[in-house]
N, C-alpha and C. Protein backbone atom coordinates (compact mmCIF):
# COMPACT_ATOMS: atom_id res chain seq x y z
N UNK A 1 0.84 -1.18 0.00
CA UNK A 1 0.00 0.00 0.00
C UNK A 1 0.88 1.24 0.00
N UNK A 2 0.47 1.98 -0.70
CA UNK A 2 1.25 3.01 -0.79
C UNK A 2 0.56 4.66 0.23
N UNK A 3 1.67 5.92 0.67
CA UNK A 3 0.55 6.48 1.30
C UNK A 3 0.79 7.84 0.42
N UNK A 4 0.42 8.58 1.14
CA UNK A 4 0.24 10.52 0.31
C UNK A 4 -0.43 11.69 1.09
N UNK A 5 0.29 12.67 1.40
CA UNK A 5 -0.33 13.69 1.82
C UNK A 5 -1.30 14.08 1.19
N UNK A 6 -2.43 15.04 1.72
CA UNK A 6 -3.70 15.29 1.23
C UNK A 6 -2.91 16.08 0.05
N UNK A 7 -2.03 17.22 0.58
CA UNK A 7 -0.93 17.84 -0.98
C UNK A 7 -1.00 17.33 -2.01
N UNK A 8 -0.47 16.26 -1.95
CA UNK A 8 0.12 15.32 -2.84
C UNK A 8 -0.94 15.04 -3.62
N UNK A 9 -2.18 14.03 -2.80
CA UNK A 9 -3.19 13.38 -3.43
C UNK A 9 -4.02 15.07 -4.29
N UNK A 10 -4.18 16.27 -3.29
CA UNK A 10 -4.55 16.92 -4.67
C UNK A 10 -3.78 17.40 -5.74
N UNK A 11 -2.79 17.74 -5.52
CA UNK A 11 -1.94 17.63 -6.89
C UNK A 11 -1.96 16.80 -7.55
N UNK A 12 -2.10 15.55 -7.56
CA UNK A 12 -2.08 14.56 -8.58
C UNK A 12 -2.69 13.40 -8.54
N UNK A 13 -3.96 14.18 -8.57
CA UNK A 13 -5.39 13.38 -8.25
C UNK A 13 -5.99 12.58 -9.43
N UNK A 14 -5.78 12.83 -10.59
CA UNK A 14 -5.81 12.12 -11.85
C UNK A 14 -5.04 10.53 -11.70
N UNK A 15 -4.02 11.03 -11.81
CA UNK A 15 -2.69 10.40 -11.52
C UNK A 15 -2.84 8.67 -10.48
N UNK A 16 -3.72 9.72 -9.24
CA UNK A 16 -4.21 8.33 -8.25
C UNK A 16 -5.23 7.86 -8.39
N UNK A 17 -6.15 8.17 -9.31
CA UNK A 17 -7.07 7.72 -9.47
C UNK A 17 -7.10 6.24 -10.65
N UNK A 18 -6.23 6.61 -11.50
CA UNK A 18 -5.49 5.77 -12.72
C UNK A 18 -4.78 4.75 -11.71
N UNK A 19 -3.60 4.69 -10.78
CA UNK A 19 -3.18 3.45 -9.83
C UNK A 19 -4.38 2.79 -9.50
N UNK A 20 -5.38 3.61 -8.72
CA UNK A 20 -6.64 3.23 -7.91
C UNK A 20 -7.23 1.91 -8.98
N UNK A 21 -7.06 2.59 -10.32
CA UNK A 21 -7.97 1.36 -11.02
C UNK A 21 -7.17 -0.06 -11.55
N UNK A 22 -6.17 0.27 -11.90
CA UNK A 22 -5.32 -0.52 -11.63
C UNK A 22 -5.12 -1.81 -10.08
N UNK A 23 -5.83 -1.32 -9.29
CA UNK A 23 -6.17 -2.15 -8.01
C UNK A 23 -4.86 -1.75 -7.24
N UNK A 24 -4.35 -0.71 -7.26
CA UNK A 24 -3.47 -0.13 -5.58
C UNK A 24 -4.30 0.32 -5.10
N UNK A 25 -3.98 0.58 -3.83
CA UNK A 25 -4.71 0.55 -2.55
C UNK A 25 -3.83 2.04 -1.52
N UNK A 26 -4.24 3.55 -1.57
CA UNK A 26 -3.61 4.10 -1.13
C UNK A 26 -4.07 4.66 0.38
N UNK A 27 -3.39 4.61 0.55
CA UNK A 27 -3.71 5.96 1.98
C UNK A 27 -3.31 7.06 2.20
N UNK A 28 -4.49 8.04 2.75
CA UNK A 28 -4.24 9.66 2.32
C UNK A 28 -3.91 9.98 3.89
N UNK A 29 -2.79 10.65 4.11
CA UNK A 29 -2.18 10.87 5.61
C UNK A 29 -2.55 12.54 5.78
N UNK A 30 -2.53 13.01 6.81
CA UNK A 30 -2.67 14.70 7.32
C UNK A 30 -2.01 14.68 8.72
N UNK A 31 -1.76 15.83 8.64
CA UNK A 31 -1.84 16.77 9.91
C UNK A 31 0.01 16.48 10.29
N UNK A 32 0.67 16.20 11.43
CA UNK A 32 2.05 17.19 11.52
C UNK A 32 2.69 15.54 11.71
N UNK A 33 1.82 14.58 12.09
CA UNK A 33 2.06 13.28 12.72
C UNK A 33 1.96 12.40 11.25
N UNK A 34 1.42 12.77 10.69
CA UNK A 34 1.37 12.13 9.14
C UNK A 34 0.42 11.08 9.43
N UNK A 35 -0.58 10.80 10.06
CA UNK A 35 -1.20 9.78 10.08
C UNK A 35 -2.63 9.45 9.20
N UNK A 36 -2.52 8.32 8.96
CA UNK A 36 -3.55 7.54 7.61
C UNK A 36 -5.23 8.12 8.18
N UNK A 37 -5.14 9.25 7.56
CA UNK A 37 -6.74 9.07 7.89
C UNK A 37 -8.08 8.69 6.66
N UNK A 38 -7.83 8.31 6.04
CA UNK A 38 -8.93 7.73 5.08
C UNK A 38 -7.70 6.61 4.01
N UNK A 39 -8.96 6.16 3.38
CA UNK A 39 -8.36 5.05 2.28
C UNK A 39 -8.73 5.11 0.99
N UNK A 40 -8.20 4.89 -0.18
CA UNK A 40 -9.19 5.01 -1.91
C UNK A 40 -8.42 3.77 -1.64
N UNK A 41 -9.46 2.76 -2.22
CA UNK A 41 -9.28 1.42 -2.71
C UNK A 41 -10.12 1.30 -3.69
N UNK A 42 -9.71 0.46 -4.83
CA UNK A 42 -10.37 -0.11 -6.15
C UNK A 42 -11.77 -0.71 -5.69
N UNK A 43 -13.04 -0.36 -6.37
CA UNK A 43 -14.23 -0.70 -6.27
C UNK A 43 -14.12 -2.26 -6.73
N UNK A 44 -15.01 -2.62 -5.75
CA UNK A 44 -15.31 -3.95 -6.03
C UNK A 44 -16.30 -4.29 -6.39
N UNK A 45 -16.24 -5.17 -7.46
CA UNK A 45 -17.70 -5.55 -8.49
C UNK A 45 -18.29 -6.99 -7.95
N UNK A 46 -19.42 -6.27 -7.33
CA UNK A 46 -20.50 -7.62 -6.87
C UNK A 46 -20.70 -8.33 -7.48
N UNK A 47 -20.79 -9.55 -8.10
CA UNK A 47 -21.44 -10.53 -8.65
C UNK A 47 -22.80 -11.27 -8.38
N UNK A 48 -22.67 -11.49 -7.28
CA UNK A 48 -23.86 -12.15 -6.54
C UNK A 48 -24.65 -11.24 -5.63
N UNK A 49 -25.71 -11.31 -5.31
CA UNK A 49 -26.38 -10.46 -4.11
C UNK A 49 -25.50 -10.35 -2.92
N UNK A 50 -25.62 -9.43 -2.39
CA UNK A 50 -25.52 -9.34 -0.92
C UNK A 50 -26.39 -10.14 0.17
N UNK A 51 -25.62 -10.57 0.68
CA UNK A 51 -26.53 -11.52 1.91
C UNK A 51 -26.72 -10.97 2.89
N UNK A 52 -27.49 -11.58 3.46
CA UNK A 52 -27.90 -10.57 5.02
C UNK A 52 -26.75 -11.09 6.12
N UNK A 53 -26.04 -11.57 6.08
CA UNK A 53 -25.35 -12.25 7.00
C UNK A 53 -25.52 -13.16 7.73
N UNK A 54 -25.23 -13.07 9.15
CA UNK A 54 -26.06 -14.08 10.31
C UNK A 54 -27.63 -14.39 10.08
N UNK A 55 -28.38 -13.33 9.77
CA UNK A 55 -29.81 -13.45 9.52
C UNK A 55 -30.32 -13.89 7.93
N UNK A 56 -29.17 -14.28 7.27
CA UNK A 56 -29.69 -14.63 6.08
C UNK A 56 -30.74 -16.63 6.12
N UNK A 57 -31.52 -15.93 5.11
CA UNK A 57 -32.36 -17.17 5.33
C UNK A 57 -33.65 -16.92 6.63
N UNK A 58 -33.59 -16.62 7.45
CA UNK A 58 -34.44 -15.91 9.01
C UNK A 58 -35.10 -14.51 8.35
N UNK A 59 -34.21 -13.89 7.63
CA UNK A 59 -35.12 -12.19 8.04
C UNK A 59 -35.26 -11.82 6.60
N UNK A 60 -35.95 -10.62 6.06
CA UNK A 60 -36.27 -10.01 4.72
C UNK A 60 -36.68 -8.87 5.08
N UNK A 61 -37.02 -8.40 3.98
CA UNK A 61 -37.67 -6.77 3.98
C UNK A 61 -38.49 -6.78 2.69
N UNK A 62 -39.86 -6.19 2.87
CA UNK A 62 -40.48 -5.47 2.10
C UNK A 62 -40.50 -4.36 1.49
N UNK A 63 -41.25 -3.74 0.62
CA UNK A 63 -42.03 -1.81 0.54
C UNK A 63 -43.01 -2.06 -0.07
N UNK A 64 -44.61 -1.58 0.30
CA UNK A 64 -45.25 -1.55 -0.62
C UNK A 64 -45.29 -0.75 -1.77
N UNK A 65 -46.14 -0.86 -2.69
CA UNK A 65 -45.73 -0.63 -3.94
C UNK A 65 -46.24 0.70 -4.12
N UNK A 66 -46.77 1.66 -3.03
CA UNK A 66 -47.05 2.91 -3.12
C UNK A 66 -45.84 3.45 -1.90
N UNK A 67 -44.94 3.01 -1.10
CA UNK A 67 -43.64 3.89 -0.47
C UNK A 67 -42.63 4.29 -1.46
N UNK A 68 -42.94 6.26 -1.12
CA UNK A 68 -42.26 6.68 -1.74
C UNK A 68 -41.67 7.93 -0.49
N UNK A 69 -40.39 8.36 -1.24
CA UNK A 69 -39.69 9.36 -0.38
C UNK A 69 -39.83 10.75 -0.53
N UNK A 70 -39.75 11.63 -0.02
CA UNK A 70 -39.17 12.98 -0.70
C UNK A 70 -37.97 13.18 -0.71
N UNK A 71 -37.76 13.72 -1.65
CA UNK A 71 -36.25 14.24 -1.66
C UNK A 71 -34.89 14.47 -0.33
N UNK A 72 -36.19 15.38 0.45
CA UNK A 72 -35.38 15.69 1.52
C UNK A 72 -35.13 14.30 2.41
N UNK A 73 -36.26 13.26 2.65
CA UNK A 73 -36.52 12.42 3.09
C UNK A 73 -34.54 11.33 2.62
N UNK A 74 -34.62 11.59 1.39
CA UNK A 74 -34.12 10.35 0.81
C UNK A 74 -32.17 10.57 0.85
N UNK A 75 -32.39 12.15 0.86
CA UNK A 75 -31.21 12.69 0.45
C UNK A 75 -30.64 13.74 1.84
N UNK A 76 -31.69 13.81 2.81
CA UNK A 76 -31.30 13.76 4.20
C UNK A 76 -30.67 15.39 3.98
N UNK A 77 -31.77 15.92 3.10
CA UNK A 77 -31.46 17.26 2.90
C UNK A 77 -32.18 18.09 4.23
């Protein structure tokens, strides 16, 4: 894994984004201690559903076919 000051990563944010897809795995460091505070890792492509985990098979979820949101509702505006 490689790491990068927030500097760095905006200066040459193109740049990491192109590794990123390539499947490196970076970490963006700040502040005087240099420490890792967030991660860009390569998206991972689902194939199969998501399972519920422990409760898979036991639990589900519905909506009826008239639940709808508002905007603010949905987007937590």
């Amino acid at each position: 894994m490689k790491t990068m000051s927030v500097g760095e990563f905006k200066a040459h944010f193109s740049q990491v984004l192109k590794e990123v897809e390539k499947g490196e795995k970076i970490g963006i460091t700040f502040g005087r201690k240099k420490e890792v505070k967030a991660f860009l890792v390569p998206k991972e492509e689902n194939k199969e559903p998501r399972k519920l985990g422990i409760l898979e098979g036991q639990a589900g979820y519905f909506m009826n076919d008239n639940f709808k949101l508002t905007s603010e509702e949905e987007f937590g505006i």
